[in-house]
Structure formats: C-alpha cells, structure tokens
C-alpha atoms as a PDB file:
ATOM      1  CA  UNK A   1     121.059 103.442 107.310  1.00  0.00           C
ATOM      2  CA  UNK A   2     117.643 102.584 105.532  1.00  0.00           C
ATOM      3  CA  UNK A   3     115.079 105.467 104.531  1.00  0.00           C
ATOM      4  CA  UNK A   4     113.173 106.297 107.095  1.00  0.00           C
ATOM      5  CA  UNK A   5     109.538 106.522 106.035  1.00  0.00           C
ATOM      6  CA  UNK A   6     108.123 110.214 106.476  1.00  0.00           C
ATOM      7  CA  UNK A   7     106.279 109.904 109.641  1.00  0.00           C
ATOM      8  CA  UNK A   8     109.849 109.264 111.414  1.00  0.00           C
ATOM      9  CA  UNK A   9     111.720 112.161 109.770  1.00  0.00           C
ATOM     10  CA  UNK A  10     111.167 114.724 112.576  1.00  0.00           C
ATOM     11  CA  UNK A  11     111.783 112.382 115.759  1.00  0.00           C
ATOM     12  CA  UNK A  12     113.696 114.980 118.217  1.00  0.00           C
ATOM     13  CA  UNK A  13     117.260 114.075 118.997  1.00  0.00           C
ATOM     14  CA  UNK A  14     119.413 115.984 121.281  1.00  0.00           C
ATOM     15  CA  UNK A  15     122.023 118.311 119.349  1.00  0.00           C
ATOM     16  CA  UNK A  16     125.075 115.937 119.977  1.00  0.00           C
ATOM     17  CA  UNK A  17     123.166 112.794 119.663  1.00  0.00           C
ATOM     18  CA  UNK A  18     125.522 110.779 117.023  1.00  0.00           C
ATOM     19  CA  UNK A  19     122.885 107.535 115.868  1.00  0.00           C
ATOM     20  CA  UNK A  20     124.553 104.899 114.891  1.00  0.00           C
ATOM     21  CA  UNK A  21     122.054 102.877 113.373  1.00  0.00           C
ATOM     22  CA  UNK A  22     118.456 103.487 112.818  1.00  0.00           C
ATOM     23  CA  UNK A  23     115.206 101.717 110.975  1.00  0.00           C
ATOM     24  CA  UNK A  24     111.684 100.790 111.027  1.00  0.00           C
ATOM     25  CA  UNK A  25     110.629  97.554 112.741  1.00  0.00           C
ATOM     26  CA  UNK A  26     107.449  95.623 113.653  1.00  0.00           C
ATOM     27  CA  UNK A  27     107.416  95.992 117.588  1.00  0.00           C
ATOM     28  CA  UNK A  28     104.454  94.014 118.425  1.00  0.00           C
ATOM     29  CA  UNK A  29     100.953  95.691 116.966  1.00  0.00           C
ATOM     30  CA  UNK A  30     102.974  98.604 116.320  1.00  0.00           C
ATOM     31  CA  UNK A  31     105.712 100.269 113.225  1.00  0.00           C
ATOM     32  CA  UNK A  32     108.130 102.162 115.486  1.00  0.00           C
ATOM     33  CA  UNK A  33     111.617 103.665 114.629  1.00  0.00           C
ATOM     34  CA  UNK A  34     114.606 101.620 116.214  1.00  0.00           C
ATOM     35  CA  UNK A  35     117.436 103.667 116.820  1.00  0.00           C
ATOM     36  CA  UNK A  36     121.089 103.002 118.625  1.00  0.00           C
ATOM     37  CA  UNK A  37     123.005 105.993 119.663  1.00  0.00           C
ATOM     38  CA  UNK A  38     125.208 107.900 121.980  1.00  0.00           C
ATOM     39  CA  UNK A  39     125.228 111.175 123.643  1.00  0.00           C
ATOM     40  CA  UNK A  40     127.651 112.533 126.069  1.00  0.00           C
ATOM     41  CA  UNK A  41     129.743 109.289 126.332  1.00  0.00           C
ATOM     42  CA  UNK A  42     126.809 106.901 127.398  1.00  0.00           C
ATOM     43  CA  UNK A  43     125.156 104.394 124.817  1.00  0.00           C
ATOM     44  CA  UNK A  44     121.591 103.829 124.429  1.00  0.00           C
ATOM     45  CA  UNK A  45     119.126 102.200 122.348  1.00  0.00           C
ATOM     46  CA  UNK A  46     115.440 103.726 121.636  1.00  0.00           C
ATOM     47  CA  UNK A  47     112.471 103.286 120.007  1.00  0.00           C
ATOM     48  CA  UNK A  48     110.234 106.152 118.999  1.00  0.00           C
ATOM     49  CA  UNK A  49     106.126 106.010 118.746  1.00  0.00           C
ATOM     50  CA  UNK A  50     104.433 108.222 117.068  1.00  0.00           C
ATOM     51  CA  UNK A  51     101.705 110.197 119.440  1.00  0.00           C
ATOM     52  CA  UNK A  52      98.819 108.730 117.985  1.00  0.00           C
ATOM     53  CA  UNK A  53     100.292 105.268 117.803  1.00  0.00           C
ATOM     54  CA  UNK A  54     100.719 105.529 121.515  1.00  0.00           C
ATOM     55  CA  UNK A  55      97.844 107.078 122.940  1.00  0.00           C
ATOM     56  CA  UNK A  56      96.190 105.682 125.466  1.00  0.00           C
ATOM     57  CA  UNK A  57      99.174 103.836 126.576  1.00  0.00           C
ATOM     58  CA  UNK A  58     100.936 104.646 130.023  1.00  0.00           C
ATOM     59  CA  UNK A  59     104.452 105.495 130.364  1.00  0.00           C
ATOM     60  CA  UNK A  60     104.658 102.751 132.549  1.00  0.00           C
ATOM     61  CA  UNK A  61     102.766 100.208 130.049  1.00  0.00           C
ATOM     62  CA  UNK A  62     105.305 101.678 127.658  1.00  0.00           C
ATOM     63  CA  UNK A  63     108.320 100.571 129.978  1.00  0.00           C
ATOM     64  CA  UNK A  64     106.977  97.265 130.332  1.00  0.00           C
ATOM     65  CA  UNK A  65     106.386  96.392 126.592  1.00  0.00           C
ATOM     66  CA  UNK A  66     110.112  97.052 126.420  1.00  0.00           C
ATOM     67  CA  UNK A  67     111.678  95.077 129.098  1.00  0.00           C
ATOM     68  CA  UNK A  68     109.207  92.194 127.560  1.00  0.00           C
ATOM     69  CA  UNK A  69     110.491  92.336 124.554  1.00  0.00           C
ATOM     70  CA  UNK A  70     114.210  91.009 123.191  1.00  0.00           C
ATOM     71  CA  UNK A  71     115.617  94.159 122.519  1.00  0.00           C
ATOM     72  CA  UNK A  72     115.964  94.926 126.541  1.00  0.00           C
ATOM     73  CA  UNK A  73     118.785  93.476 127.990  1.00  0.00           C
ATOM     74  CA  UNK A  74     118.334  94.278 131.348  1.00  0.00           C
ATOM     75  CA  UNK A  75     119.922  96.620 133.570  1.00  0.00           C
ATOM     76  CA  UNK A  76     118.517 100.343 133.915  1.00  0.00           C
ATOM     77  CA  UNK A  77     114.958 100.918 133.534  1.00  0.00           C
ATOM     78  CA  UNK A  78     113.663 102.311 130.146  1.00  0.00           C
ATOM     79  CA  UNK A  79     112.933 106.026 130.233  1.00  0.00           C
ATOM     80  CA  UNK A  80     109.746 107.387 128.192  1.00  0.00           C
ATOM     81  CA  UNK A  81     110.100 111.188 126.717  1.00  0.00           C
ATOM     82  CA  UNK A  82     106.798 112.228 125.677  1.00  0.00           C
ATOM     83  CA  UNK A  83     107.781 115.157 123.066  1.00  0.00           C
ATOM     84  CA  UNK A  84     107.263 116.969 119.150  1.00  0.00           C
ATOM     85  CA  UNK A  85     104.173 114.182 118.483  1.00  0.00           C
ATOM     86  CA  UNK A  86     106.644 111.280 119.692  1.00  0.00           C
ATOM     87  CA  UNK A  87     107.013 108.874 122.415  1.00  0.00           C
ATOM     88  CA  UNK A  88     110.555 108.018 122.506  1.00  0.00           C
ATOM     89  CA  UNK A  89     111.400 105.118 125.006  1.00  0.00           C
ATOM     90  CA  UNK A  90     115.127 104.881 125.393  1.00  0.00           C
ATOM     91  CA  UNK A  91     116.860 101.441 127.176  1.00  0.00           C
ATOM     92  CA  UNK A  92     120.131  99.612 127.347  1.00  0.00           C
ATOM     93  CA  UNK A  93     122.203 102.354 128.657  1.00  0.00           C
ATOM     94  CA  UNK A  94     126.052 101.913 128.913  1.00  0.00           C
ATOM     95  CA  UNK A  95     128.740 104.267 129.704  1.00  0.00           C
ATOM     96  CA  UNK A  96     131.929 104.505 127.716  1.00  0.00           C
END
C-alpha cells in the first residue's frame, strides 16, 4: 500500500475490516481515499470524503457520482456512512 497522506489516516473502519488495497486518487473535482476490502465474508470497494470536501453534497448526489463513474460496476446500490469527519461511500459488494 502507498502512504496515505494525513488527512486519510483516521478514516473509521469496522474492527474486522481486512483492506486489501488502499490509495489516494483524483475522483472528479475531488482527492478521495480508494479503498478495497472485506468484512464478514462480503467484498466491497469504498471511497472516503473528507467532511468538508463533501459538504453540501447529498447522500444521494454522492450515490450518483459513483455509479457514474468507472469504478461502479453495477449491481447493489452504493451506501453513504456519514461518520468521524468522513463520508465513506462503499459499492461493488460481493459475497464470498
């Protein structure tokens, strides 16, 4: 994994979240964290805002920026957890 610049170090994970992979990208206007992970046998992929980054957008704005970008690949509907001065919007679930 790459070093994660500062303002990315406290993004809340679950306990038993394992992250496979994780680094900064461009996601339109906006530096977020990419992450790929598991917890409790399903797969996921997320990226993480910080608050002020986000404000003023809408979960539902949120959602749709995702499944507009390439990253989505369909399937379940992005979730948005609004927590610790993050927006984390999590997306290509799979189960084990």
């Amino acid at each position: 994994m790459t070093e994660i610049p500062e303002k990315f170090e406290s993004v809340p994970h679950e306990d038993d979240t394992e992250i496979f992979s994780s680094e900064v990208i461009a996601f339109g206007d906006f530096e977020v964290l990419y992450e790929s992970w598991a917890f409790e046998g399903v797969h996921g992929e997320s990226i993480s805002f910080t608050e002020d980054d986000a404000e003023g957008l809408r979960d539902e704005e949120l959602q749709d920026l995702v499944e507009a970008s390439p990253l989505y690949h369909g399937g379940n509907h992005p979730t948005v957890r609004r927590s610790d001065g993050f927006v984390v919007v999590s997306f290509n679930f799979s189960a084990d």
